[in-house]
PDB file of N, CA and C in Angstrom:
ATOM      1  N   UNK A   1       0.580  -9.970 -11.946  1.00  0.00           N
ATOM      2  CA  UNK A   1      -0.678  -9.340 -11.599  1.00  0.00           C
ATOM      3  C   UNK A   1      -0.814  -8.093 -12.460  1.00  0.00           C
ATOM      4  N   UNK A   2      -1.906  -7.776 -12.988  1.00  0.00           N
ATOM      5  CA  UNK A   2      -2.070  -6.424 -14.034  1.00  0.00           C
ATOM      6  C   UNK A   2      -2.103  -5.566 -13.148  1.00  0.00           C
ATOM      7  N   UNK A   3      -1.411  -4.456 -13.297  1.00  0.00           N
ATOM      8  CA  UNK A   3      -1.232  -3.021 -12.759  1.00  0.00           C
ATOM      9  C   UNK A   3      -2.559  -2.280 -12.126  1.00  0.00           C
ATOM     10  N   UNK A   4      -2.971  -2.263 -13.095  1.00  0.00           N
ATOM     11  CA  UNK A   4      -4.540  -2.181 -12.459  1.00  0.00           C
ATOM     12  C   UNK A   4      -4.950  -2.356 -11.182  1.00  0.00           C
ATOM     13  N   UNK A   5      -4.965  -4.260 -11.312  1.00  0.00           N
ATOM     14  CA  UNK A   5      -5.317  -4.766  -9.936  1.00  0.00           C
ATOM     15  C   UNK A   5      -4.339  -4.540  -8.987  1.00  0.00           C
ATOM     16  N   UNK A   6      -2.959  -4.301  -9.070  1.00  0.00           N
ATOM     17  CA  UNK A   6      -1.915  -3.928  -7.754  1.00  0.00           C
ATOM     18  C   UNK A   6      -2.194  -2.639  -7.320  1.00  0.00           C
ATOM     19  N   UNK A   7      -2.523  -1.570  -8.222  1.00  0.00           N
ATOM     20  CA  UNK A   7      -2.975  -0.100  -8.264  1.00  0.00           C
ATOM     21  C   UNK A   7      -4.160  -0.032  -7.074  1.00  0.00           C
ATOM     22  N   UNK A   8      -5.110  -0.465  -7.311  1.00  0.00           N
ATOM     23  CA  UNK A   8      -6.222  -0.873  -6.444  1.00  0.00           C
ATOM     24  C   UNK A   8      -6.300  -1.349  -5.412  1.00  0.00           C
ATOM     25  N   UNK A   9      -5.278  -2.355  -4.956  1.00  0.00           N
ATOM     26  CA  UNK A   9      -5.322  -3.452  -3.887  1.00  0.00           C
ATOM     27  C   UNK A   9      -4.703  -2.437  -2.637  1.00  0.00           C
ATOM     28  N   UNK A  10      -3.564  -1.695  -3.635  1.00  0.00           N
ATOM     29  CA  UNK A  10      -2.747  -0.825  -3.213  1.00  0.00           C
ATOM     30  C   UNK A  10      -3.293   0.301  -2.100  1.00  0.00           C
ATOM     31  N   UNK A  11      -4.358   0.928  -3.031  1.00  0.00           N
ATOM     32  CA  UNK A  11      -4.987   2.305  -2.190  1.00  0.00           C
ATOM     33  C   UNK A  11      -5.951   1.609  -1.668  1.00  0.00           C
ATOM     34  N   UNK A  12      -6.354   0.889  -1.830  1.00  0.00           N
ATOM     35  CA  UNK A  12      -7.473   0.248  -0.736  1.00  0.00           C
ATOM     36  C   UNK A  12      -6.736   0.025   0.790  1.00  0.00           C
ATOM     37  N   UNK A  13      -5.624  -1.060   0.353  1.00  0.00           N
ATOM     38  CA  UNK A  13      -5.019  -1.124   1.779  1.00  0.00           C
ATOM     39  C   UNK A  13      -4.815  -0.041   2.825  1.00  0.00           C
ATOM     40  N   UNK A  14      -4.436   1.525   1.795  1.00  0.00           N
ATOM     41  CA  UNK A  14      -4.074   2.460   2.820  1.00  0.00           C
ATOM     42  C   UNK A  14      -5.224   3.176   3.016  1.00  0.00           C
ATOM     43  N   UNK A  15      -6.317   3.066   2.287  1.00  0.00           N
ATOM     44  CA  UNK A  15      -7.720   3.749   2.259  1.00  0.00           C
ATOM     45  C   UNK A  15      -8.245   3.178   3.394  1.00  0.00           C
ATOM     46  N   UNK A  16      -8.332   2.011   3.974  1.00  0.00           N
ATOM     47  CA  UNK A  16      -8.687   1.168   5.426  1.00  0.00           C
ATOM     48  C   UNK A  16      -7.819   0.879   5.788  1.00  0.00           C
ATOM     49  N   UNK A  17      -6.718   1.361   6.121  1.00  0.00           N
ATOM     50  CA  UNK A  17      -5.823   0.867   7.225  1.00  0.00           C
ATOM     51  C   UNK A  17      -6.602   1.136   8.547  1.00  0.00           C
ATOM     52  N   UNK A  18      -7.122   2.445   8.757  1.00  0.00           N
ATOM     53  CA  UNK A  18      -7.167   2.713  10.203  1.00  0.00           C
ATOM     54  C   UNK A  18      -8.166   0.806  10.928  1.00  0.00           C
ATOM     55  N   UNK A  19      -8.985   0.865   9.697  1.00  0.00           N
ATOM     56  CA  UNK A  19      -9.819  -0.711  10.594  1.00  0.00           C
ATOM     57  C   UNK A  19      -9.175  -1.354  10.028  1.00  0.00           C
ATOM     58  N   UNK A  20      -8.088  -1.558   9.095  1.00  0.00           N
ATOM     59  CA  UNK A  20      -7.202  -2.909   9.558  1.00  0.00           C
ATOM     60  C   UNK A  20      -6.230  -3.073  10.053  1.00  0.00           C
ATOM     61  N   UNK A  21      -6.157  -1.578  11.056  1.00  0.00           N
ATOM     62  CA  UNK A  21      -4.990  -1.656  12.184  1.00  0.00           C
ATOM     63  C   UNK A  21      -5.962  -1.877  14.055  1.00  0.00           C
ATOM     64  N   UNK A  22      -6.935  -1.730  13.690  1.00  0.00           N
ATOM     65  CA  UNK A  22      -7.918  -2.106  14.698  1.00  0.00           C
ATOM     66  C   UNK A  22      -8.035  -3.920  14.586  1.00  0.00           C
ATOM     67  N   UNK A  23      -8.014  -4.336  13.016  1.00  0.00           N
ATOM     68  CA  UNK A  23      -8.582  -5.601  13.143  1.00  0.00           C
ATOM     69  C   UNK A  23      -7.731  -6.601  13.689  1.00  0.00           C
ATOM     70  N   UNK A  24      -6.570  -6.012  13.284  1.00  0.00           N
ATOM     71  CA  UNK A  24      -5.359  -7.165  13.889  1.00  0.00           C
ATOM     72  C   UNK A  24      -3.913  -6.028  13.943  1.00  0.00           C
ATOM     73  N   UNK A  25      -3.144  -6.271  15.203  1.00  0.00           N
ATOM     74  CA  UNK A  25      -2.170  -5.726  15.833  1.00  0.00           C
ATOM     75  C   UNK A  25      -1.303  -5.698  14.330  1.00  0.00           C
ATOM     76  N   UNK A  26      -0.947  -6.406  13.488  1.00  0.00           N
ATOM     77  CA  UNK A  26       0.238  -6.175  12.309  1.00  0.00           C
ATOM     78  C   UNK A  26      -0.405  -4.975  11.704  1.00  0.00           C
ATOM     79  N   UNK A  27      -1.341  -4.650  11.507  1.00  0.00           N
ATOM     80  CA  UNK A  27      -1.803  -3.597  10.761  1.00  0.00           C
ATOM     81  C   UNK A  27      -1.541  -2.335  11.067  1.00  0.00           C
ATOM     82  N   UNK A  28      -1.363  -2.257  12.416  1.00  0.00           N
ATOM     83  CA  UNK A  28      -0.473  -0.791  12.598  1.00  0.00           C
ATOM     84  C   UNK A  28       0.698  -0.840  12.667  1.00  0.00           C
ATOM     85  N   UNK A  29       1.547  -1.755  12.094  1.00  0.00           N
ATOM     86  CA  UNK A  29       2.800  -1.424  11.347  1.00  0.00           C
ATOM     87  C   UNK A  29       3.355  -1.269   9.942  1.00  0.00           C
ATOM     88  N   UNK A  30       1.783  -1.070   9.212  1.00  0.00           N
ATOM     89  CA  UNK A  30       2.074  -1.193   7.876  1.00  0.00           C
ATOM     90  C   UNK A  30       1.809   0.450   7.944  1.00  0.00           C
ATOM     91  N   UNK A  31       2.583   0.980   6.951  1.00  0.00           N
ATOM     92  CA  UNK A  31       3.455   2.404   6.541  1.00  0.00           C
ATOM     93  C   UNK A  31       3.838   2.941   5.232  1.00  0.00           C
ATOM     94  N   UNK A  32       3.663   4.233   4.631  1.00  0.00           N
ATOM     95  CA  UNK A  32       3.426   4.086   3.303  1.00  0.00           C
ATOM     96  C   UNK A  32       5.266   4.130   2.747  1.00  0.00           C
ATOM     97  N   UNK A  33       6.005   4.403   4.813  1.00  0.00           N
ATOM     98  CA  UNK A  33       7.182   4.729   4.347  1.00  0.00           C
ATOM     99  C   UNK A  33       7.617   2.900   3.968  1.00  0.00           C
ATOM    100  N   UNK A  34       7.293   2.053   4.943  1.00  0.00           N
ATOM    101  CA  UNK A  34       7.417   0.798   4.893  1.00  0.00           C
ATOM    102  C   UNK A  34       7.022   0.275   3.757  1.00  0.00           C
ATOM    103  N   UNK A  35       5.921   0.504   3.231  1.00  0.00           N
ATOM    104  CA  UNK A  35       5.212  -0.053   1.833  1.00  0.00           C
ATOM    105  C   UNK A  35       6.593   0.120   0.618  1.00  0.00           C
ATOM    106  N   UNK A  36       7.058   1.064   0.503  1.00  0.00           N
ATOM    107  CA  UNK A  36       8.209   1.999  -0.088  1.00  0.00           C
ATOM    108  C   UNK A  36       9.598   0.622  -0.402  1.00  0.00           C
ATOM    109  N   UNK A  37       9.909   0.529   1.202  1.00  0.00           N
ATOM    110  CA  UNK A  37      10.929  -0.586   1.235  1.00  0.00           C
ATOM    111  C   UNK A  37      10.681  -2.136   1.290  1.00  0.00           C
ATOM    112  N   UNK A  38      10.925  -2.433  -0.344  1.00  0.00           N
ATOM    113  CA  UNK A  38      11.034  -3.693  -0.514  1.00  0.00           C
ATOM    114  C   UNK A  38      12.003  -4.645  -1.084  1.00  0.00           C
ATOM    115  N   UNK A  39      13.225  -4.180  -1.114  1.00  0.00           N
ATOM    116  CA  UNK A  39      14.722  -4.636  -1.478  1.00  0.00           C
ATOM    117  C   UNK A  39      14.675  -5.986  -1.304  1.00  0.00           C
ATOM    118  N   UNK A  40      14.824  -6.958  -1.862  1.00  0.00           N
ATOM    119  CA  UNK A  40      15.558  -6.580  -2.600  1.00  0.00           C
ATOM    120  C   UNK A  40      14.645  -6.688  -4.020  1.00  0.00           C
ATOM    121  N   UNK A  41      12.946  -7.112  -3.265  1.00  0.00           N
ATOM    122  CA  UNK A  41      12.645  -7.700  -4.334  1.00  0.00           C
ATOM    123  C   UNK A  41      11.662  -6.067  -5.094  1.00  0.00           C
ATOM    124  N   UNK A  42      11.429  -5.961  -6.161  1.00  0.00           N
ATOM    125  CA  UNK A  42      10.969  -4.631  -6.626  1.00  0.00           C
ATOM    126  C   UNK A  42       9.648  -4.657  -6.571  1.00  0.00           C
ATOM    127  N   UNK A  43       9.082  -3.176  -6.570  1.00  0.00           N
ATOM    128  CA  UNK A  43       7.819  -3.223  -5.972  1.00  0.00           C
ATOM    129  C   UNK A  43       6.988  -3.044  -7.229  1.00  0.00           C
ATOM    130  N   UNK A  44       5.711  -3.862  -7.422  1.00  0.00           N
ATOM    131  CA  UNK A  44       5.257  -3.496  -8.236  1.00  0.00           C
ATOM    132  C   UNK A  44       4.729  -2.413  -8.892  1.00  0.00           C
ATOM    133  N   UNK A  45       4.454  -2.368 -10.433  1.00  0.00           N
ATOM    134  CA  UNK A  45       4.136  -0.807 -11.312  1.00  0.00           C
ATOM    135  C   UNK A  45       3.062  -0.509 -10.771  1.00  0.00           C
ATOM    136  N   UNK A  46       2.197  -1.614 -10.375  1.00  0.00           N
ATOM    137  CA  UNK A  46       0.997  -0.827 -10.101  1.00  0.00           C
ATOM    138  C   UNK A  46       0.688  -0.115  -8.562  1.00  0.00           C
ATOM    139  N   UNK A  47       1.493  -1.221  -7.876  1.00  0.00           N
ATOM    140  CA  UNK A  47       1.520  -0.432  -6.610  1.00  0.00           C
ATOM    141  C   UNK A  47       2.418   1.189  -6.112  1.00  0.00           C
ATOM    142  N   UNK A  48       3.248   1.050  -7.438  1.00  0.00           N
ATOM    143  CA  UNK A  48       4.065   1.843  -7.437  1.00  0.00           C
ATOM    144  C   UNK A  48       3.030   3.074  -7.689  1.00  0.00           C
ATOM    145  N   UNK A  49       2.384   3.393  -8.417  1.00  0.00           N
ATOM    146  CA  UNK A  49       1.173   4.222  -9.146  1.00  0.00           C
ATOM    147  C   UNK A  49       0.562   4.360  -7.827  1.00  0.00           C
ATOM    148  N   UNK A  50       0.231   3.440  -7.110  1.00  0.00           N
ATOM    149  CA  UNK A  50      -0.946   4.223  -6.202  1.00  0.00           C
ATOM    150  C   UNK A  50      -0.163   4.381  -5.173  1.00  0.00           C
ATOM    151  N   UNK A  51       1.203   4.673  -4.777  1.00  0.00           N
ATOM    152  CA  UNK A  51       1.875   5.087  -3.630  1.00  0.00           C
ATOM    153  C   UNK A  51       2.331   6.981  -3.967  1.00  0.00           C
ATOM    154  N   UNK A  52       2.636   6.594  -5.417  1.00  0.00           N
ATOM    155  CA  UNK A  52       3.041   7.960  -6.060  1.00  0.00           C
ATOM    156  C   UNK A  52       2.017   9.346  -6.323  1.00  0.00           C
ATOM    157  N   UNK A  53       0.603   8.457  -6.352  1.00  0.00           N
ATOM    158  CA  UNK A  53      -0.610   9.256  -6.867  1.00  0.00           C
ATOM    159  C   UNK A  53      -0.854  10.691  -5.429  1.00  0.00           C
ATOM    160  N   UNK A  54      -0.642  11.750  -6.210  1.00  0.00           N
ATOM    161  CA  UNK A  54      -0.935  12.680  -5.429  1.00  0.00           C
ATOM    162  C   UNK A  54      -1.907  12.716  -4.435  1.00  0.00           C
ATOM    163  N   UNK A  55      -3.150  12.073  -4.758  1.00  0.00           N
ATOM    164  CA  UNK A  55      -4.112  11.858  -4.152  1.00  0.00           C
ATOM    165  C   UNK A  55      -4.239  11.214  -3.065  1.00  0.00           C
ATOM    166  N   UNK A  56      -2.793  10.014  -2.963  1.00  0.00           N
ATOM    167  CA  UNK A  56      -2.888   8.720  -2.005  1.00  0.00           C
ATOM    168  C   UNK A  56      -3.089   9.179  -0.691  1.00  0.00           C
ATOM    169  N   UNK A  57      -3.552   8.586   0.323  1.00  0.00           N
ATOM    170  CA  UNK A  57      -3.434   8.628   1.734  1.00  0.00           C
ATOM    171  C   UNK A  57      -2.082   8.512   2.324  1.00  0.00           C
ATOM    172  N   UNK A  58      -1.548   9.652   3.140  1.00  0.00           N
ATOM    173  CA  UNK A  58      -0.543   9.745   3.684  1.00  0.00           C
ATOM    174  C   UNK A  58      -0.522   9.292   4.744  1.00  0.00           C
TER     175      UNK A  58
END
C-alpha cells in the first residue's frame, strides 16, 4: 500500500474514532497506544507517519 494511502487511512481512523466507537463496541478498544503494538508483524511507514505526526489525535 503507498504510504500516502496508510498515512491517511491512519489519521482518519483516529480523527473518527469517537463515532466509530459509538458505531460498533470494537471501536472503543482501538488506542493509539494499541495502534503502536504490532509484533510481530511491522507497522507500516505510512501509518507510522501519521501516529508520529505532532499534530495526530491523542
Amino acid at each position: 500500500m503507498d504510504a500516502n494511502v496508510a498515512c491517511v487511512f491512519t489519521r482518519t481512523l483516529f480523527e473518527n474514532h469517537p463515532q466509530l466507537a459509538r458505531a460498533d463496541a470494537a471501536g472503543k478498544e482501538i488506542s493509539l497506544d494499541k495502534a503502536r503494538r504490532t509484533e510481530p508483524v511491522t507497522l507500516h511507514r505510512g501509518a507510522v507517519q501519521a501516529l508520529d505526526d505532532p499534530g495526530a489525535p491523542r
